[in-house]
PDB file of N, CA and C in Angstrom:
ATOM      1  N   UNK A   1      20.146  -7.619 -22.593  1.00  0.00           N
ATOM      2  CA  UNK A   1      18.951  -8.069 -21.950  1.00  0.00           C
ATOM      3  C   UNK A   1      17.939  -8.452 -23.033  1.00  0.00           C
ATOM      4  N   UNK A   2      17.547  -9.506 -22.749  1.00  0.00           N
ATOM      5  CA  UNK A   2      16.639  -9.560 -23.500  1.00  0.00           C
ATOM      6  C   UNK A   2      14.906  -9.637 -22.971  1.00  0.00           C
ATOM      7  N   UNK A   3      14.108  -9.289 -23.722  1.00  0.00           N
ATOM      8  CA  UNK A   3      12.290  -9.473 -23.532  1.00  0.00           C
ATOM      9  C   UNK A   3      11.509 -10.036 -23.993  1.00  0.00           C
ATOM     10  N   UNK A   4      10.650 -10.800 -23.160  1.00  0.00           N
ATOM     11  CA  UNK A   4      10.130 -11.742 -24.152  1.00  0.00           C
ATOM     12  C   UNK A   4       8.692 -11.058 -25.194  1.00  0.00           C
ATOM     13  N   UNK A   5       8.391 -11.717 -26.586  1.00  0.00           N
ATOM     14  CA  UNK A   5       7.511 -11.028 -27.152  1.00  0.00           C
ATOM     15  C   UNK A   5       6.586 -10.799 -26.769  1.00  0.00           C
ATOM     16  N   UNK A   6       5.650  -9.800 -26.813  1.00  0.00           N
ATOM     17  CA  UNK A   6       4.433  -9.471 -26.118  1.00  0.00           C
ATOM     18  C   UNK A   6       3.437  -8.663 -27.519  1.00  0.00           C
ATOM     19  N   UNK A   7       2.610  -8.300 -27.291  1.00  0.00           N
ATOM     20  CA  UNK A   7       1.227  -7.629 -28.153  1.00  0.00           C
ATOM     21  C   UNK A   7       0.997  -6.301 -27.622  1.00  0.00           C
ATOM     22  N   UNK A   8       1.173  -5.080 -27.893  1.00  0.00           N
ATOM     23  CA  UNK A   8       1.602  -4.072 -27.439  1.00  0.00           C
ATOM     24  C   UNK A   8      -0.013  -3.221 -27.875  1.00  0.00           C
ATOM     25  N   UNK A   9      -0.657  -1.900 -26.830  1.00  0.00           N
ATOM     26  CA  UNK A   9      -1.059  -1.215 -27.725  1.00  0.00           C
ATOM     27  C   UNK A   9      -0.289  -0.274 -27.574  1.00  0.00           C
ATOM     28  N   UNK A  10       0.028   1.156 -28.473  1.00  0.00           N
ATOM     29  CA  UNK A  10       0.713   1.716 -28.431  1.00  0.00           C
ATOM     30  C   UNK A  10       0.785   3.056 -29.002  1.00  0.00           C
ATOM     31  N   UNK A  11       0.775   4.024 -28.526  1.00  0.00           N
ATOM     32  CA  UNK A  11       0.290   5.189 -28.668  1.00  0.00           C
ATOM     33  C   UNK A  11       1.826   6.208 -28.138  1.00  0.00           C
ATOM     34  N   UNK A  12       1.793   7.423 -29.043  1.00  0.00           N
ATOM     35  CA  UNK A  12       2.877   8.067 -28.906  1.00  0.00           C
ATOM     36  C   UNK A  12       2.303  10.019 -28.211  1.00  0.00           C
ATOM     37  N   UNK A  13       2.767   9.889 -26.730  1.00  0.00           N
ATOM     38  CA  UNK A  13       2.627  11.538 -26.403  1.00  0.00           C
ATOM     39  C   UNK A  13       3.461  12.431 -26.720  1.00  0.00           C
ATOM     40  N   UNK A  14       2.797  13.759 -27.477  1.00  0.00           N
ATOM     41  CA  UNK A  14       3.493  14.492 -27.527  1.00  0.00           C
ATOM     42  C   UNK A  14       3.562  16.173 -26.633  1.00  0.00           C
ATOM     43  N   UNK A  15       4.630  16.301 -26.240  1.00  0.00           N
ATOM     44  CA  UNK A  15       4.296  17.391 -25.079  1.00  0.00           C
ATOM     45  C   UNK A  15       5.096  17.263 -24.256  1.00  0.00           C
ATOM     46  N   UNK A  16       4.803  18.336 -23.340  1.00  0.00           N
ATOM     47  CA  UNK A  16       5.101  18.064 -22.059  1.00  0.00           C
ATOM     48  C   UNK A  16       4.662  16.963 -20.773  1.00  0.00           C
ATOM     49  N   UNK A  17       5.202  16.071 -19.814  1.00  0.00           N
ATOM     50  CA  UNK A  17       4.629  15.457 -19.523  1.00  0.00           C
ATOM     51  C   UNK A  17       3.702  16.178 -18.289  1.00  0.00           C
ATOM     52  N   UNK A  18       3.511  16.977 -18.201  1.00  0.00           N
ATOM     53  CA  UNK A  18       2.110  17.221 -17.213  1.00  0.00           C
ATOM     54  C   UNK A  18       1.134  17.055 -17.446  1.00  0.00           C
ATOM     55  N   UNK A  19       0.630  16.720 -18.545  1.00  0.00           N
ATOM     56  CA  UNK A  19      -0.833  15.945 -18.930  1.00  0.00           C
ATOM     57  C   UNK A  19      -1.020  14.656 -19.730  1.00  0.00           C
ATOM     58  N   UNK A  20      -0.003  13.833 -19.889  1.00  0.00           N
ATOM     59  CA  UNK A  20       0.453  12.761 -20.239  1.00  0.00           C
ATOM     60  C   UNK A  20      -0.196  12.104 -19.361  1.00  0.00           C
ATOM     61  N   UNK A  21      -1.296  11.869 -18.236  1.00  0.00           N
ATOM     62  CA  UNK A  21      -1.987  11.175 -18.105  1.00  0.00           C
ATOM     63  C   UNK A  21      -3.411  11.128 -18.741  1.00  0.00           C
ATOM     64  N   UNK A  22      -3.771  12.004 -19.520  1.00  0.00           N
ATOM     65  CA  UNK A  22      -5.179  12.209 -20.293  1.00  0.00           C
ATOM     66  C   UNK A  22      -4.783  11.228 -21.754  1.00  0.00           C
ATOM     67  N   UNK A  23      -3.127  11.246 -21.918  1.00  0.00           N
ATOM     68  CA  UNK A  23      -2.206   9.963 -23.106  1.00  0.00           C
ATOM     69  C   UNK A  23      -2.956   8.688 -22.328  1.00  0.00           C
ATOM     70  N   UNK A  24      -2.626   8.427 -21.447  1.00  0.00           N
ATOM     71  CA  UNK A  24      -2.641   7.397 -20.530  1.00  0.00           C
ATOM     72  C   UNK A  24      -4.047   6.656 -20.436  1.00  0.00           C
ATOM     73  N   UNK A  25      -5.196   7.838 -20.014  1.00  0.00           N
ATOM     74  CA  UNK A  25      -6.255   7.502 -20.139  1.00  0.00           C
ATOM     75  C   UNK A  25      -6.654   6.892 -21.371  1.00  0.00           C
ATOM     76  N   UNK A  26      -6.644   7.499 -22.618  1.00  0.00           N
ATOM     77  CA  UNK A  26      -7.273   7.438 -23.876  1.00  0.00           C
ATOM     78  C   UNK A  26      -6.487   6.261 -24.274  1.00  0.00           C
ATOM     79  N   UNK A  27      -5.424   5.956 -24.016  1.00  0.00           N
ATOM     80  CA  UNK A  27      -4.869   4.351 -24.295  1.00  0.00           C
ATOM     81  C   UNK A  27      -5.935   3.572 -23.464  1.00  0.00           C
ATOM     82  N   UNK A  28      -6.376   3.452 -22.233  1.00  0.00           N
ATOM     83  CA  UNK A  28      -7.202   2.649 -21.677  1.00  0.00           C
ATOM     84  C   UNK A  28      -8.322   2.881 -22.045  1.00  0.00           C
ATOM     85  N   UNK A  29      -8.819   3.681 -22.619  1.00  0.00           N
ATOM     86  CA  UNK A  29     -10.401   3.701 -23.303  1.00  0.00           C
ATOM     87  C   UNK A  29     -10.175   2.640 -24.729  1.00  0.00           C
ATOM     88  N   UNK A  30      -9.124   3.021 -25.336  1.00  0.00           N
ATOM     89  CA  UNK A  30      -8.794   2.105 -26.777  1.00  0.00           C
ATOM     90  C   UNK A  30      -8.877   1.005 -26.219  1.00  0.00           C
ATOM     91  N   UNK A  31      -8.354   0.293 -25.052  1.00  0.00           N
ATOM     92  CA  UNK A  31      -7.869  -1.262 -24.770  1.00  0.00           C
ATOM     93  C   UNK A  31      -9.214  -1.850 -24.761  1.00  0.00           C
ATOM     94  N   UNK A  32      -9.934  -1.036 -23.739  1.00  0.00           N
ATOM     95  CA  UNK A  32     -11.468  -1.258 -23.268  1.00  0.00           C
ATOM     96  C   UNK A  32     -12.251  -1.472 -24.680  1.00  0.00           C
ATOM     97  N   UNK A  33     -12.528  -0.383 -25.171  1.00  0.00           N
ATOM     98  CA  UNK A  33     -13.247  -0.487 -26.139  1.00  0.00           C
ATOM     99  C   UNK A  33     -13.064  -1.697 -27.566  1.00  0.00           C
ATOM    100  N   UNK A  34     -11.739  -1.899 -27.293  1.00  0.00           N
ATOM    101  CA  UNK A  34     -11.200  -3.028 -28.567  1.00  0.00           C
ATOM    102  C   UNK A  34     -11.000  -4.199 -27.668  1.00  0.00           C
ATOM    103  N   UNK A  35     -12.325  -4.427 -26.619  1.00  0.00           N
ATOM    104  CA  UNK A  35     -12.096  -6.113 -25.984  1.00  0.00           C
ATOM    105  C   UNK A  35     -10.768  -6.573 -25.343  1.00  0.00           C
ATOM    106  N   UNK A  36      -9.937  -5.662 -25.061  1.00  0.00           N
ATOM    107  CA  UNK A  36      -8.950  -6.196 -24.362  1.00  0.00           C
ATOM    108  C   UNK A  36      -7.911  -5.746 -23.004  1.00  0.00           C
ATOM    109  N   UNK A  37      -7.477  -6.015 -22.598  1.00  0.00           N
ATOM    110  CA  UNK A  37      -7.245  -6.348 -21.276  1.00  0.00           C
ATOM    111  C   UNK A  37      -5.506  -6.457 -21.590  1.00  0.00           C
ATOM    112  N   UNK A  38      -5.082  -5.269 -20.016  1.00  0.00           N
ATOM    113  CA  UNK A  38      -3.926  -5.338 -19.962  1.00  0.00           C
ATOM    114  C   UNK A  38      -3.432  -6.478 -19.310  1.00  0.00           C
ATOM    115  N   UNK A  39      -1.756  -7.358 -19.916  1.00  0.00           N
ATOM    116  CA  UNK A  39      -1.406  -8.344 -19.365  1.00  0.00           C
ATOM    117  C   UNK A  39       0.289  -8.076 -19.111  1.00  0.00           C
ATOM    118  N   UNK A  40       0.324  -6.852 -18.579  1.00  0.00           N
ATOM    119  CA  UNK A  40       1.787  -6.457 -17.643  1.00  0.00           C
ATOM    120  C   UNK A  40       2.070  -5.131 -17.407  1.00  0.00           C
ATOM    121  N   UNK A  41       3.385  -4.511 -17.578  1.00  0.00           N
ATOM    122  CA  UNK A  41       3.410  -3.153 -16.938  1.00  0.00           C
ATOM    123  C   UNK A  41       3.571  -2.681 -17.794  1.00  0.00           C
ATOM    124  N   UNK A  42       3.102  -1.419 -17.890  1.00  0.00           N
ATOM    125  CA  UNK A  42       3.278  -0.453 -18.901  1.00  0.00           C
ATOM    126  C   UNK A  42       4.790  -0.108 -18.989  1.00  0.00           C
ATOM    127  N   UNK A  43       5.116   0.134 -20.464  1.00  0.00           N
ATOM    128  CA  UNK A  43       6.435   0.877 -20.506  1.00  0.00           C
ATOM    129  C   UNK A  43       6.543   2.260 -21.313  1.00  0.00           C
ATOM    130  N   UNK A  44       7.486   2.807 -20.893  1.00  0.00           N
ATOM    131  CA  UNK A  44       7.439   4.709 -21.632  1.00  0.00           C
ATOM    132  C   UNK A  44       8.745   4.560 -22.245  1.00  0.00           C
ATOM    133  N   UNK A  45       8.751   5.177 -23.228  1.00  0.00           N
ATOM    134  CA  UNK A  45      10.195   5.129 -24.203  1.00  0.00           C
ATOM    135  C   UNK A  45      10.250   6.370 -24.537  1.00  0.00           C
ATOM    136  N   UNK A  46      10.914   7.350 -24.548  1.00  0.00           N
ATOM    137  CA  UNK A  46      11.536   8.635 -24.562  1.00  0.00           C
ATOM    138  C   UNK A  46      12.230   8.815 -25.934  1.00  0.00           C
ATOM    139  N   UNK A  47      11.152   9.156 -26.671  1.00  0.00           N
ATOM    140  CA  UNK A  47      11.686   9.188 -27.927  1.00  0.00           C
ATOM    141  C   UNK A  47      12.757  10.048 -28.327  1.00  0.00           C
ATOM    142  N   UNK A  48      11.861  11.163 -27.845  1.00  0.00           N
ATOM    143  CA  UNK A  48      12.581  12.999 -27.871  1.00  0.00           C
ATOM    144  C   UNK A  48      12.567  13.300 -26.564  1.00  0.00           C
ATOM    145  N   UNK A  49      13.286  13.423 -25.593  1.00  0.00           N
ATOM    146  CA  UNK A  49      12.881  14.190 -24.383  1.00  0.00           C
ATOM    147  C   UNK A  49      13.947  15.416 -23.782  1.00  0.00           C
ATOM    148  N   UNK A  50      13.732  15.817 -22.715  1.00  0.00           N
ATOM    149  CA  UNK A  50      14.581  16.586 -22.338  1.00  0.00           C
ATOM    150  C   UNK A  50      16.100  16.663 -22.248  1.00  0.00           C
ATOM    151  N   UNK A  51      16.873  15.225 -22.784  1.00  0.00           N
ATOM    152  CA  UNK A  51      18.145  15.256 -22.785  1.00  0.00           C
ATOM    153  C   UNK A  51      18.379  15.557 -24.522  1.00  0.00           C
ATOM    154  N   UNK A  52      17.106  15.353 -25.028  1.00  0.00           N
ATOM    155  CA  UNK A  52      17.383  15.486 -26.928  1.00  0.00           C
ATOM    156  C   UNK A  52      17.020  17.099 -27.068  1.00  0.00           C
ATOM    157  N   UNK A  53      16.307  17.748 -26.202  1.00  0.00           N
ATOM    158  CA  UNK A  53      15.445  18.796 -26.418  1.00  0.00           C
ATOM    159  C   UNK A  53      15.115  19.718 -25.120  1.00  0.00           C
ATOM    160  N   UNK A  54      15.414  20.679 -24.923  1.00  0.00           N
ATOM    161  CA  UNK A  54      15.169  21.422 -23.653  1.00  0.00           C
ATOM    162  C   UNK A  54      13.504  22.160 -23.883  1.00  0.00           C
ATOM    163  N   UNK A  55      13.357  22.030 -24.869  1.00  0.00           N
ATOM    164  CA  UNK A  55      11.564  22.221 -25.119  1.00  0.00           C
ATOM    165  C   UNK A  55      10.638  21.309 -25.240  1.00  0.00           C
ATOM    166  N   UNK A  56      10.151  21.200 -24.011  1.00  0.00           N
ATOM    167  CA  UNK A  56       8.827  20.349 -23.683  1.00  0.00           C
ATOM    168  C   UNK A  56       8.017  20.086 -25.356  1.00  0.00           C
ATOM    169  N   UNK A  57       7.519  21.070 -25.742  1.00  0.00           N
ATOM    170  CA  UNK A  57       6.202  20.953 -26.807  1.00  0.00           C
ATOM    171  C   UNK A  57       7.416  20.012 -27.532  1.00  0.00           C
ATOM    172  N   UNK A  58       8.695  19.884 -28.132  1.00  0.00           N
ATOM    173  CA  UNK A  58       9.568  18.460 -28.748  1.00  0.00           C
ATOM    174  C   UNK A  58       9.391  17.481 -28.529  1.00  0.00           C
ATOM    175  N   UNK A  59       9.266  17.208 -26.777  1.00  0.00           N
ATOM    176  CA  UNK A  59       9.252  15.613 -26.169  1.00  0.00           C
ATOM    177  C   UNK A  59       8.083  14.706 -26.851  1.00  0.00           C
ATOM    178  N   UNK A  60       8.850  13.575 -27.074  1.00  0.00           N
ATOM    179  CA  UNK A  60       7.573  12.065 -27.652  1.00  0.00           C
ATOM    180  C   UNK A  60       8.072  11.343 -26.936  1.00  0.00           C
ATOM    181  N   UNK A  61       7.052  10.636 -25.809  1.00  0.00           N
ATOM    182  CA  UNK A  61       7.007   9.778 -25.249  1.00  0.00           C
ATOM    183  C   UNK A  61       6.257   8.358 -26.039  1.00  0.00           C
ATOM    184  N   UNK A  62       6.860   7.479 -26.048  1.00  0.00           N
ATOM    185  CA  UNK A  62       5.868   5.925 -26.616  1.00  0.00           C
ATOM    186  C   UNK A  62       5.698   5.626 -25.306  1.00  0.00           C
ATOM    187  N   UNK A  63       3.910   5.178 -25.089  1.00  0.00           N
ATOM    188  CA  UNK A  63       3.363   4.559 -23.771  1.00  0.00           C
ATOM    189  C   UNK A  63       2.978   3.118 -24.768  1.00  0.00           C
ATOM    190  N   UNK A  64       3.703   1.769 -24.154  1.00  0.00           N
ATOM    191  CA  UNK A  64       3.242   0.542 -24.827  1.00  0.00           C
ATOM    192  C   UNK A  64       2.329  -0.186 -23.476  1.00  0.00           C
ATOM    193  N   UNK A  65       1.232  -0.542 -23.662  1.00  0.00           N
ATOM    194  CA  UNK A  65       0.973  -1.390 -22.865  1.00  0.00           C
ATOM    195  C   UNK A  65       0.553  -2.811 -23.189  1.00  0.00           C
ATOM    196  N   UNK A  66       1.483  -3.850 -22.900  1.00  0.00           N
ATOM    197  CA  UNK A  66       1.236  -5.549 -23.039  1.00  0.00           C
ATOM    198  C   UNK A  66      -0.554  -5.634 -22.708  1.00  0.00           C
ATOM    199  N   UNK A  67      -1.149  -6.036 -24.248  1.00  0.00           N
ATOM    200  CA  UNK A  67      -2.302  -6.787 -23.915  1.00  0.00           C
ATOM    201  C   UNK A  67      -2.861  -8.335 -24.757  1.00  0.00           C
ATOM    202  N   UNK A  68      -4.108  -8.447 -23.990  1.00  0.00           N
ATOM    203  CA  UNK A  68      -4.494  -9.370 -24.834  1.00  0.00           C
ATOM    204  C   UNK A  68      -6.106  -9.619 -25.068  1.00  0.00           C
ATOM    205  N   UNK A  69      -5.918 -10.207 -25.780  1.00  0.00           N
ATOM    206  CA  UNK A  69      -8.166 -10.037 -26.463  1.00  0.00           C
ATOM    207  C   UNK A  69      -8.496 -10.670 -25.434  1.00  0.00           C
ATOM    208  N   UNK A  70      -9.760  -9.985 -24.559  1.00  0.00           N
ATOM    209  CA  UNK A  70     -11.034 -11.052 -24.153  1.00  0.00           C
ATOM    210  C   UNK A  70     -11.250 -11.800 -24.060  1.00  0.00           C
ATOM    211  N   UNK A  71     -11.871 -12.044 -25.469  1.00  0.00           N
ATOM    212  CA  UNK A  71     -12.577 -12.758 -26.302  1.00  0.00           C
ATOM    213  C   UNK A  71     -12.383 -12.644 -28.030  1.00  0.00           C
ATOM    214  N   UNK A  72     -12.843 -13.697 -28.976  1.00  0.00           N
ATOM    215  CA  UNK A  72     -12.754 -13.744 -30.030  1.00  0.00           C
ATOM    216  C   UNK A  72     -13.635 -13.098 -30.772  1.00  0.00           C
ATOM    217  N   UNK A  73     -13.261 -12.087 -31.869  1.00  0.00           N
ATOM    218  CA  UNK A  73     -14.694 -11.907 -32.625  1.00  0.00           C
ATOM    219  C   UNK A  73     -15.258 -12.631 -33.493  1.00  0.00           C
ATOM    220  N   UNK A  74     -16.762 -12.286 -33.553  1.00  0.00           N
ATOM    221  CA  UNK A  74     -17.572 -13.720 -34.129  1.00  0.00           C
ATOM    222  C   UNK A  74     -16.949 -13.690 -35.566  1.00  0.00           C
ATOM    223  N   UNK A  75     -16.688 -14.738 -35.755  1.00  0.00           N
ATOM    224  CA  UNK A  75     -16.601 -15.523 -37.086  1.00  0.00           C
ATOM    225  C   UNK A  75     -17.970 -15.447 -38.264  1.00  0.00           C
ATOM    226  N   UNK A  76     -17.442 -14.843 -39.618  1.00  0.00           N
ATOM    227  CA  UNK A  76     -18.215 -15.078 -40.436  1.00  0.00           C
ATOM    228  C   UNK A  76     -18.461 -16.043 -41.299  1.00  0.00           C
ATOM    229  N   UNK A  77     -19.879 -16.965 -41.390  1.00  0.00           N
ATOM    230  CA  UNK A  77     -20.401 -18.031 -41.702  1.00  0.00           C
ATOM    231  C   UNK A  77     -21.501 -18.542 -41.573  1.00  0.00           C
ATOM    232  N   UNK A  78     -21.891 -19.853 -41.669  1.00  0.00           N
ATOM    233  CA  UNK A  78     -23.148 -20.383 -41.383  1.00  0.00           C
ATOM    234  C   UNK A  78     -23.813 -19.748 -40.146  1.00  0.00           C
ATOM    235  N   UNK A  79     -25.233 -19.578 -40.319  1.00  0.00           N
ATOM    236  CA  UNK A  79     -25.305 -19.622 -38.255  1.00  0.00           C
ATOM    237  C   UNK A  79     -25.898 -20.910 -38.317  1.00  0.00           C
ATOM    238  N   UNK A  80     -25.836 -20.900 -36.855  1.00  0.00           N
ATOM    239  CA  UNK A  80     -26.228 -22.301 -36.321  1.00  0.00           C
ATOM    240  C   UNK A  80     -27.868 -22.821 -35.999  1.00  0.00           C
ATOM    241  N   UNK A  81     -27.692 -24.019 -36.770  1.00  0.00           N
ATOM    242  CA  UNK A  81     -29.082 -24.044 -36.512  1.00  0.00           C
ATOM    243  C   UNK A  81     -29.798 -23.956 -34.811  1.00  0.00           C
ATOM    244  N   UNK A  82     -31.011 -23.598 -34.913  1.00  0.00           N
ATOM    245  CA  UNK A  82     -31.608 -22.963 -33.818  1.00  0.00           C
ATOM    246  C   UNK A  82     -32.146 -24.340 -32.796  1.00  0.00           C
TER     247      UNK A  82
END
């Protein structure tokens, strides 16, 4: 199968997943705060999990979520005349 390329942010939980949505959150505060905007579905990749490890505090989850900028940041240079 293949996927097409995308711009990922991407953040790795570690733990158990019963609070792997506070992971979840703080990825969407990063997106927000760095001007950008999710553009598909999130994916979870199981780095370490319960078939590698029968102890939760082991499991790493990767949460990637496809985004993209806003907007551009301003460019440094002339300013414009008024």
């Amino acid at each position: 199968m293949e996927l097409p390329a995308a711009e990922l942010a991407v953040v790795v939980h570690c733990g158990p997943h019963d609070d792997i949505d506070v992971t979840y959150g703080r990825l969407g505060a990063w997106v927000v705060g760095h001007a950008l905007a999710v553009a598909g579905p999130v994916s979870e990749t199981y780095l370490v999990g319960p078939r590698d490890d029968p102890d939760p505090a082991a499991w790493r989850t990767e949460i990637g979520w496809p985004v993209f900028r806003l907007s551009l940041p301003p460019q440094d240079g002339p300013a414009e005349p008024a």
